[in-house]
C-alpha atoms as a PDB file:
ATOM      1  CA  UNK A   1       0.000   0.000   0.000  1.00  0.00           C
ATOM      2  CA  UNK A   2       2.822   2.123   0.473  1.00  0.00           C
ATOM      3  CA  UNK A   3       4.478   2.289  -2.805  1.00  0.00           C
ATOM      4  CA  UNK A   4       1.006   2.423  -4.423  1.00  0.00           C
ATOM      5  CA  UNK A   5       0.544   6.071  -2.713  1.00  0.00           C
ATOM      6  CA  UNK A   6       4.495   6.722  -3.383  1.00  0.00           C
ATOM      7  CA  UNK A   7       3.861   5.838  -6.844  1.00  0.00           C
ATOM      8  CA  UNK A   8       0.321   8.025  -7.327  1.00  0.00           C
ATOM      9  CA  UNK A   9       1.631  10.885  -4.935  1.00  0.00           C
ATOM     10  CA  UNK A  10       4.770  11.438  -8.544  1.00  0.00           C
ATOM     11  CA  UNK A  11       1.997  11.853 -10.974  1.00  0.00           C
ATOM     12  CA  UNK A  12       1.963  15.299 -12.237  1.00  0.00           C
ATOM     13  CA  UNK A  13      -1.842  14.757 -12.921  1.00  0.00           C
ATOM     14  CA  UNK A  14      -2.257  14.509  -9.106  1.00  0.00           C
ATOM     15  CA  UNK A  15       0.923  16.625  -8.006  1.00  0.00           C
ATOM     16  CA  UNK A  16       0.653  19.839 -10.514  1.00  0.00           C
ATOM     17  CA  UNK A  17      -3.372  20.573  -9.518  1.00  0.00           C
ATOM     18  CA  UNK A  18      -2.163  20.216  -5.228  1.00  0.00           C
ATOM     19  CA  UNK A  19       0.405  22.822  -5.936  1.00  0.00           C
ATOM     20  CA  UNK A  20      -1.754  25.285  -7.896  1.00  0.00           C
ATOM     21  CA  UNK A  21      -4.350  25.426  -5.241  1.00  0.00           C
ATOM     22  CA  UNK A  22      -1.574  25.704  -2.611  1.00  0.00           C
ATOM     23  CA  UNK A  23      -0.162  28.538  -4.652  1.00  0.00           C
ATOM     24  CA  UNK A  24      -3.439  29.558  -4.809  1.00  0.00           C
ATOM     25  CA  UNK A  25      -4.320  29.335  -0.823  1.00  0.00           C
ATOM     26  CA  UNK A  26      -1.245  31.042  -0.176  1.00  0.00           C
ATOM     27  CA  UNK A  27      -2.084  33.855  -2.458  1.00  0.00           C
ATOM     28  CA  UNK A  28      -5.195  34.930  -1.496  1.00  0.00           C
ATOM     29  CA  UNK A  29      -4.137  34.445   2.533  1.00  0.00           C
ATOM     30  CA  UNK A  30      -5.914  31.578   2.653  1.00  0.00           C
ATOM     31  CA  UNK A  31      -9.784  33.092   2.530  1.00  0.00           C
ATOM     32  CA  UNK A  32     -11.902  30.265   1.694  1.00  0.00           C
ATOM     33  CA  UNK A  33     -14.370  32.399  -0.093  1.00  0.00           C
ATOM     34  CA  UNK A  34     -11.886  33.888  -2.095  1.00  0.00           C
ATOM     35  CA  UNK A  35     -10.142  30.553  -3.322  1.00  0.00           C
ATOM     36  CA  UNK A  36     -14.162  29.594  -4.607  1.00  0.00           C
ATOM     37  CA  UNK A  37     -14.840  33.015  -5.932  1.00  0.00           C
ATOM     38  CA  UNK A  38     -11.168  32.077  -7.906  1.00  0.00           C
ATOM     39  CA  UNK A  39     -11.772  28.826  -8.911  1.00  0.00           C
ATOM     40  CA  UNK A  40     -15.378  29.366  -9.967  1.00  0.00           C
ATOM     41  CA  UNK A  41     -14.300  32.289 -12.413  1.00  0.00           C
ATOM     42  CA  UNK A  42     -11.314  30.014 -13.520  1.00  0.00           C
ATOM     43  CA  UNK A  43     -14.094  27.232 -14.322  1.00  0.00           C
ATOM     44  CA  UNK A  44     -16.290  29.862 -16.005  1.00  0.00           C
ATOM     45  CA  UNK A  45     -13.655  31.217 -18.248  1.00  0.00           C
ATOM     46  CA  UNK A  46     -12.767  28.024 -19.161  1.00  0.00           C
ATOM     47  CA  UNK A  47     -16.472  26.868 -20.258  1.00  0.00           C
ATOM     48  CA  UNK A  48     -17.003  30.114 -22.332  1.00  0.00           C
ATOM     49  CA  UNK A  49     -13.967  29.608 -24.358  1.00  0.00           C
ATOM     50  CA  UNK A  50     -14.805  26.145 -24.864  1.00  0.00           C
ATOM     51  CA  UNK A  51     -18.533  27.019 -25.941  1.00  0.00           C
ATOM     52  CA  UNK A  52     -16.733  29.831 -27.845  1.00  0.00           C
ATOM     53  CA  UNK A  53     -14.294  27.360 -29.942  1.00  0.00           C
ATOM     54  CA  UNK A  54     -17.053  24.744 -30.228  1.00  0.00           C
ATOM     55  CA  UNK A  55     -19.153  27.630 -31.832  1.00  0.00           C
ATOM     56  CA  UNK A  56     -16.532  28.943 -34.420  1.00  0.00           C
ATOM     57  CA  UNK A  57     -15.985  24.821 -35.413  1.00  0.00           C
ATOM     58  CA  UNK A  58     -19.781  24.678 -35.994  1.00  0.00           C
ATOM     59  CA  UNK A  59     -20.065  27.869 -37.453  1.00  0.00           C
ATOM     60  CA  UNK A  60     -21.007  27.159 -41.500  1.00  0.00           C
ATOM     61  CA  UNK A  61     -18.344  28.052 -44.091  1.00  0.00           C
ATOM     62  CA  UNK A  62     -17.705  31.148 -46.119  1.00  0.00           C
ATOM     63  CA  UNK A  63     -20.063  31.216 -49.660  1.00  0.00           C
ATOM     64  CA  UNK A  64     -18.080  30.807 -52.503  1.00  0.00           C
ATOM     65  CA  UNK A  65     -17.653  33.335 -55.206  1.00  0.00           C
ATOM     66  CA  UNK A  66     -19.201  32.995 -58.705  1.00  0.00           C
ATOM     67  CA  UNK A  67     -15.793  32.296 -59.954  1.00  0.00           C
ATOM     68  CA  UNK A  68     -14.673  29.416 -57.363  1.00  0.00           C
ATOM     69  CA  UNK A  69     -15.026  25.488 -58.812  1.00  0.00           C
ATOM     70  CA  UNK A  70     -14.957  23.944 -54.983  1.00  0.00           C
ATOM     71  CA  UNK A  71     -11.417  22.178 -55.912  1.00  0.00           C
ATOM     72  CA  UNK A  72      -8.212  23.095 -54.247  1.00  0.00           C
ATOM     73  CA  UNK A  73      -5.074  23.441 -55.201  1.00  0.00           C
ATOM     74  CA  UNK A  74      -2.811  21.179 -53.332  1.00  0.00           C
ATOM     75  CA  UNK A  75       0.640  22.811 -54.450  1.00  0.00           C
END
């Protein structure tokens, strides 16, 4: 049992998200509410520019001119 937490405790996926929020804590004095208010804006941001990408991939594509055949030129 012990090496299993050695080994999990060297993941960075475990490791690098501890020592953000510690950075994080130790910022912001270690106010609770702050740390939420932090994270939840974080989390926002991050959803809008998701939403935002996923919107511009969706988005339809650019009408073609009268002269334009559809083919590209692969040069």
């Amino acid at each position: 049992m012990k090496a299993l937490i050695e080994r999990s405790l060297y993941q960075p996926a475990i490791v690098l998200p501890i020592l953000m929020l510690v950075r994080l804590m130790t910022a912001l004095d270690f106010s609770i509410t702050q740390i939420v208010l932090v994270l939840a804006f974080r989390g926002s941001r991050y959803l809008f520019m998701l939403a935002l990408d996923h919107a511009r991939r969706g988005a339809p594509a650019s009408p073609r001119t009268p002269g334009q055949t559809g083919r590209t030129c692969h040069c």
